[in-house]
Protein backbone atom coordinates (compact mmCIF):
# COMPACT_ATOMS: atom_id res chain seq x y z
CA UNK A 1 16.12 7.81 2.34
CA UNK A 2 15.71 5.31 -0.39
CA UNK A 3 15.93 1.81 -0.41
CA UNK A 4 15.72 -0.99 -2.86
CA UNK A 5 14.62 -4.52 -2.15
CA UNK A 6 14.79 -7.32 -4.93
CA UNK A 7 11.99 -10.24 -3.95
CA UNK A 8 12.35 -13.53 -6.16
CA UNK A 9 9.02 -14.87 -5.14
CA UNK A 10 5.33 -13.77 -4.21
CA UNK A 11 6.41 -14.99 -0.81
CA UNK A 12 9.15 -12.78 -0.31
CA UNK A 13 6.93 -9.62 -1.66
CA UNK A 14 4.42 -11.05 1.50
CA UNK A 15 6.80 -11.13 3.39
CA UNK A 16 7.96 -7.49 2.80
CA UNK A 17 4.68 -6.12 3.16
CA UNK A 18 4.80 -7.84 6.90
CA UNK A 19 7.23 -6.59 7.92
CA UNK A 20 6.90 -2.83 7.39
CA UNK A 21 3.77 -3.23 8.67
CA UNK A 22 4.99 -4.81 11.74
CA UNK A 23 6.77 -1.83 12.63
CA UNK A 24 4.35 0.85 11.06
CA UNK A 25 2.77 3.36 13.71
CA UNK A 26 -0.74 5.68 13.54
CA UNK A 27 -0.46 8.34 10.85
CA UNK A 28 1.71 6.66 8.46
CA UNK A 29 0.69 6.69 4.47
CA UNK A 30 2.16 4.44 2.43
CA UNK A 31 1.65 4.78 -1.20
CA UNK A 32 1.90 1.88 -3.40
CA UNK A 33 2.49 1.90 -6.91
CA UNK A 34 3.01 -0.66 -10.12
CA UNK A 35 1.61 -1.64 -13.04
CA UNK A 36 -1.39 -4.17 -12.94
CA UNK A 37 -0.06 -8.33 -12.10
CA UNK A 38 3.52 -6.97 -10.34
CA UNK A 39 1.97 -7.70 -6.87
CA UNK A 40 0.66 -4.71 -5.09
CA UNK A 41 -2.34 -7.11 -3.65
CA UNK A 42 0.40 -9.98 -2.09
CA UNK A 43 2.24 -6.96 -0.55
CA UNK A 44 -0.96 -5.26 1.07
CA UNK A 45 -1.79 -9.29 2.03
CA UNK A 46 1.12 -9.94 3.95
CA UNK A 47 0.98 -5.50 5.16
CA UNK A 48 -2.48 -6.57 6.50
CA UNK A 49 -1.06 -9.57 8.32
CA UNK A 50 2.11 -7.61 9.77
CA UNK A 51 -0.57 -5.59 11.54
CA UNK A 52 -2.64 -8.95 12.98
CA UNK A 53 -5.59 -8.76 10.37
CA UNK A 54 -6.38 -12.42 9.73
CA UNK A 55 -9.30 -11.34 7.83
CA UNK A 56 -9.41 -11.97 3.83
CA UNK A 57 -7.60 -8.63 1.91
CA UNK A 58 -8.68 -7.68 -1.35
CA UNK A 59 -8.17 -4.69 -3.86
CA UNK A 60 -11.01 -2.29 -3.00
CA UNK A 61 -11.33 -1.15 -6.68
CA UNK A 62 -15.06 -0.66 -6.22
CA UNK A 63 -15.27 0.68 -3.18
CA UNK A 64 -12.13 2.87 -3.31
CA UNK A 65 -11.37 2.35 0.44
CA UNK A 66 -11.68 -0.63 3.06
CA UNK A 67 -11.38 -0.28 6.16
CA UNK A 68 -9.75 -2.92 8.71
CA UNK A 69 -10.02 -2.71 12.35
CA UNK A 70 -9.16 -5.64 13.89
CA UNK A 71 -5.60 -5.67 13.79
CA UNK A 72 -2.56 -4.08 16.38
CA UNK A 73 -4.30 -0.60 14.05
CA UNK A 74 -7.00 0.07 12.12
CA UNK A 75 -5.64 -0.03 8.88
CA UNK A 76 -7.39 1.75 5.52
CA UNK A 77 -6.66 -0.07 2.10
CA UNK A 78 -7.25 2.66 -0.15
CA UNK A 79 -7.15 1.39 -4.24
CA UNK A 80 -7.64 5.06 -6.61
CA UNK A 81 -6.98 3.24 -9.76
CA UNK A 82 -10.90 4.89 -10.64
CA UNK A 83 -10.46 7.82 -9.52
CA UNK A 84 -11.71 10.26 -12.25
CA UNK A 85 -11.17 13.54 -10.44
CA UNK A 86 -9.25 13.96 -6.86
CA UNK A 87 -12.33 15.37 -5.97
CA UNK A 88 -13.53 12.23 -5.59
CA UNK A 89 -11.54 11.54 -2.15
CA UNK A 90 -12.67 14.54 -0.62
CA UNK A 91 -16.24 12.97 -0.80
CA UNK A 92 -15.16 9.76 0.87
CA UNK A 93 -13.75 12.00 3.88
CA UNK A 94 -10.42 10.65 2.87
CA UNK A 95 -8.19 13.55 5.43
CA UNK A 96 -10.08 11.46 8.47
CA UNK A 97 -8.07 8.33 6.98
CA UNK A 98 -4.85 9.70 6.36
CA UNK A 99 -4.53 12.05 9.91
CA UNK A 100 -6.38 9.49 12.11
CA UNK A 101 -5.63 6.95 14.06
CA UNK A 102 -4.32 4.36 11.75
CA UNK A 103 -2.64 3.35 9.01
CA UNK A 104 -3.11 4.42 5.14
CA UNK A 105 -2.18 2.48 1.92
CA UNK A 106 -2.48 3.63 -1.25
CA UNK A 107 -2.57 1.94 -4.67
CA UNK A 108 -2.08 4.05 -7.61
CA UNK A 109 -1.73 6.89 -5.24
CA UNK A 110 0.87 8.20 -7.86
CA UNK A 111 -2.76 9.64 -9.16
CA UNK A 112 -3.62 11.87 -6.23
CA UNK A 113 0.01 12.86 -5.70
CA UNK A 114 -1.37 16.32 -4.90
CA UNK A 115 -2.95 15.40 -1.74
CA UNK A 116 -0.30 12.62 -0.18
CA UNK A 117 1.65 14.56 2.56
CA UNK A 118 4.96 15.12 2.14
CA UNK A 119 6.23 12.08 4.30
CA UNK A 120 4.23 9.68 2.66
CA UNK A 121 6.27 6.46 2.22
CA UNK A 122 6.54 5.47 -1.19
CA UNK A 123 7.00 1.62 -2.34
CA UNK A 124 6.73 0.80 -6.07
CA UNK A 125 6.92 -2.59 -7.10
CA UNK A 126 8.51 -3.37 -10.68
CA UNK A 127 9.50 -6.49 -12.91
CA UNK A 128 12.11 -7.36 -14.71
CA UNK A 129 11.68 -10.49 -16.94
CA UNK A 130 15.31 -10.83 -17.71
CA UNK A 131 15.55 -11.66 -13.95
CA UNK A 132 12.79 -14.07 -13.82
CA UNK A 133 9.18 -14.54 -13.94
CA UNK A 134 8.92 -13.67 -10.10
CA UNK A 135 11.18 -11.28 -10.04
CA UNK A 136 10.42 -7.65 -8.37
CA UNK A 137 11.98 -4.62 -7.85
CA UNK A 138 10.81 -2.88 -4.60
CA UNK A 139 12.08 0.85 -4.41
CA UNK A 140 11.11 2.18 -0.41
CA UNK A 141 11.80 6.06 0.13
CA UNK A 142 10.94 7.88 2.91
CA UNK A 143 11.89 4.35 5.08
């Protein structure tokens, strides 16, 4: 099932993130893609808060994964964007993350496509300038 969501502010992007995260369960994946500046960090901001993580959230392009505990889940930002070789996740133990006990998302997991399962919920966020500035695009499948 696909689904498309047009946000006309950073706010409303938050806001999106929220509340899919509000009603996201243990096990989910949720792979988030974009180009760089379309708002992938707001969303996984406001996902964060959905699940009751007041702490700050940040892309983990460094550290490829950060972890999150003290929220309704525990909830694993994952960022891949440096991946070189998929290889890479299998060092970072990254099948604990994605069938434990909390929740997964992805940025730029369009580039380890080969080891999201098949239920992995995909958002990509995309602008359109003739719209606006703040416009976005949000396409959900697998909702």
């Amino acid at each position: 099932m696909s689904m498309v969501v047009e946000s006309l502010t950073a706010q409303d992007t938050f806001n999106l993130g929220k509340e899919l995260a509000a009603k996201s369960v243990p096990g989910q994946i949720y792979c988030l893609d974009g180009d760089l500046g379309v708002g992938k960090t707001v969303f996984t901001q406001g996902f964060a808060l959905g699940l009751g993580i007041e702490e700050p959230v940040n892309s983990p392009t460094f550290t490829i994964v950060q972890e999150y505990t003290d929220g309704r889940i525990p909830f694993y930002h994952f960022d891949v964007y440096r991946i070189g070789d998929v290889s890479e996740m299998d060092e970072i133990g990254y099948e604990e993350y994605f069938f434990g006990d909390g929740v997964c998302l992805v940025e730029w997991g369009h580039l380890i496509e080969e080891l999201l399962p098949e239920e992995t919920i995909r958002v990509k966020i995309e602008k359109d300038l003739e719209k606006g500035f703040d416009y976005r695009k949000i396409t959900l499948e697998g909702i």
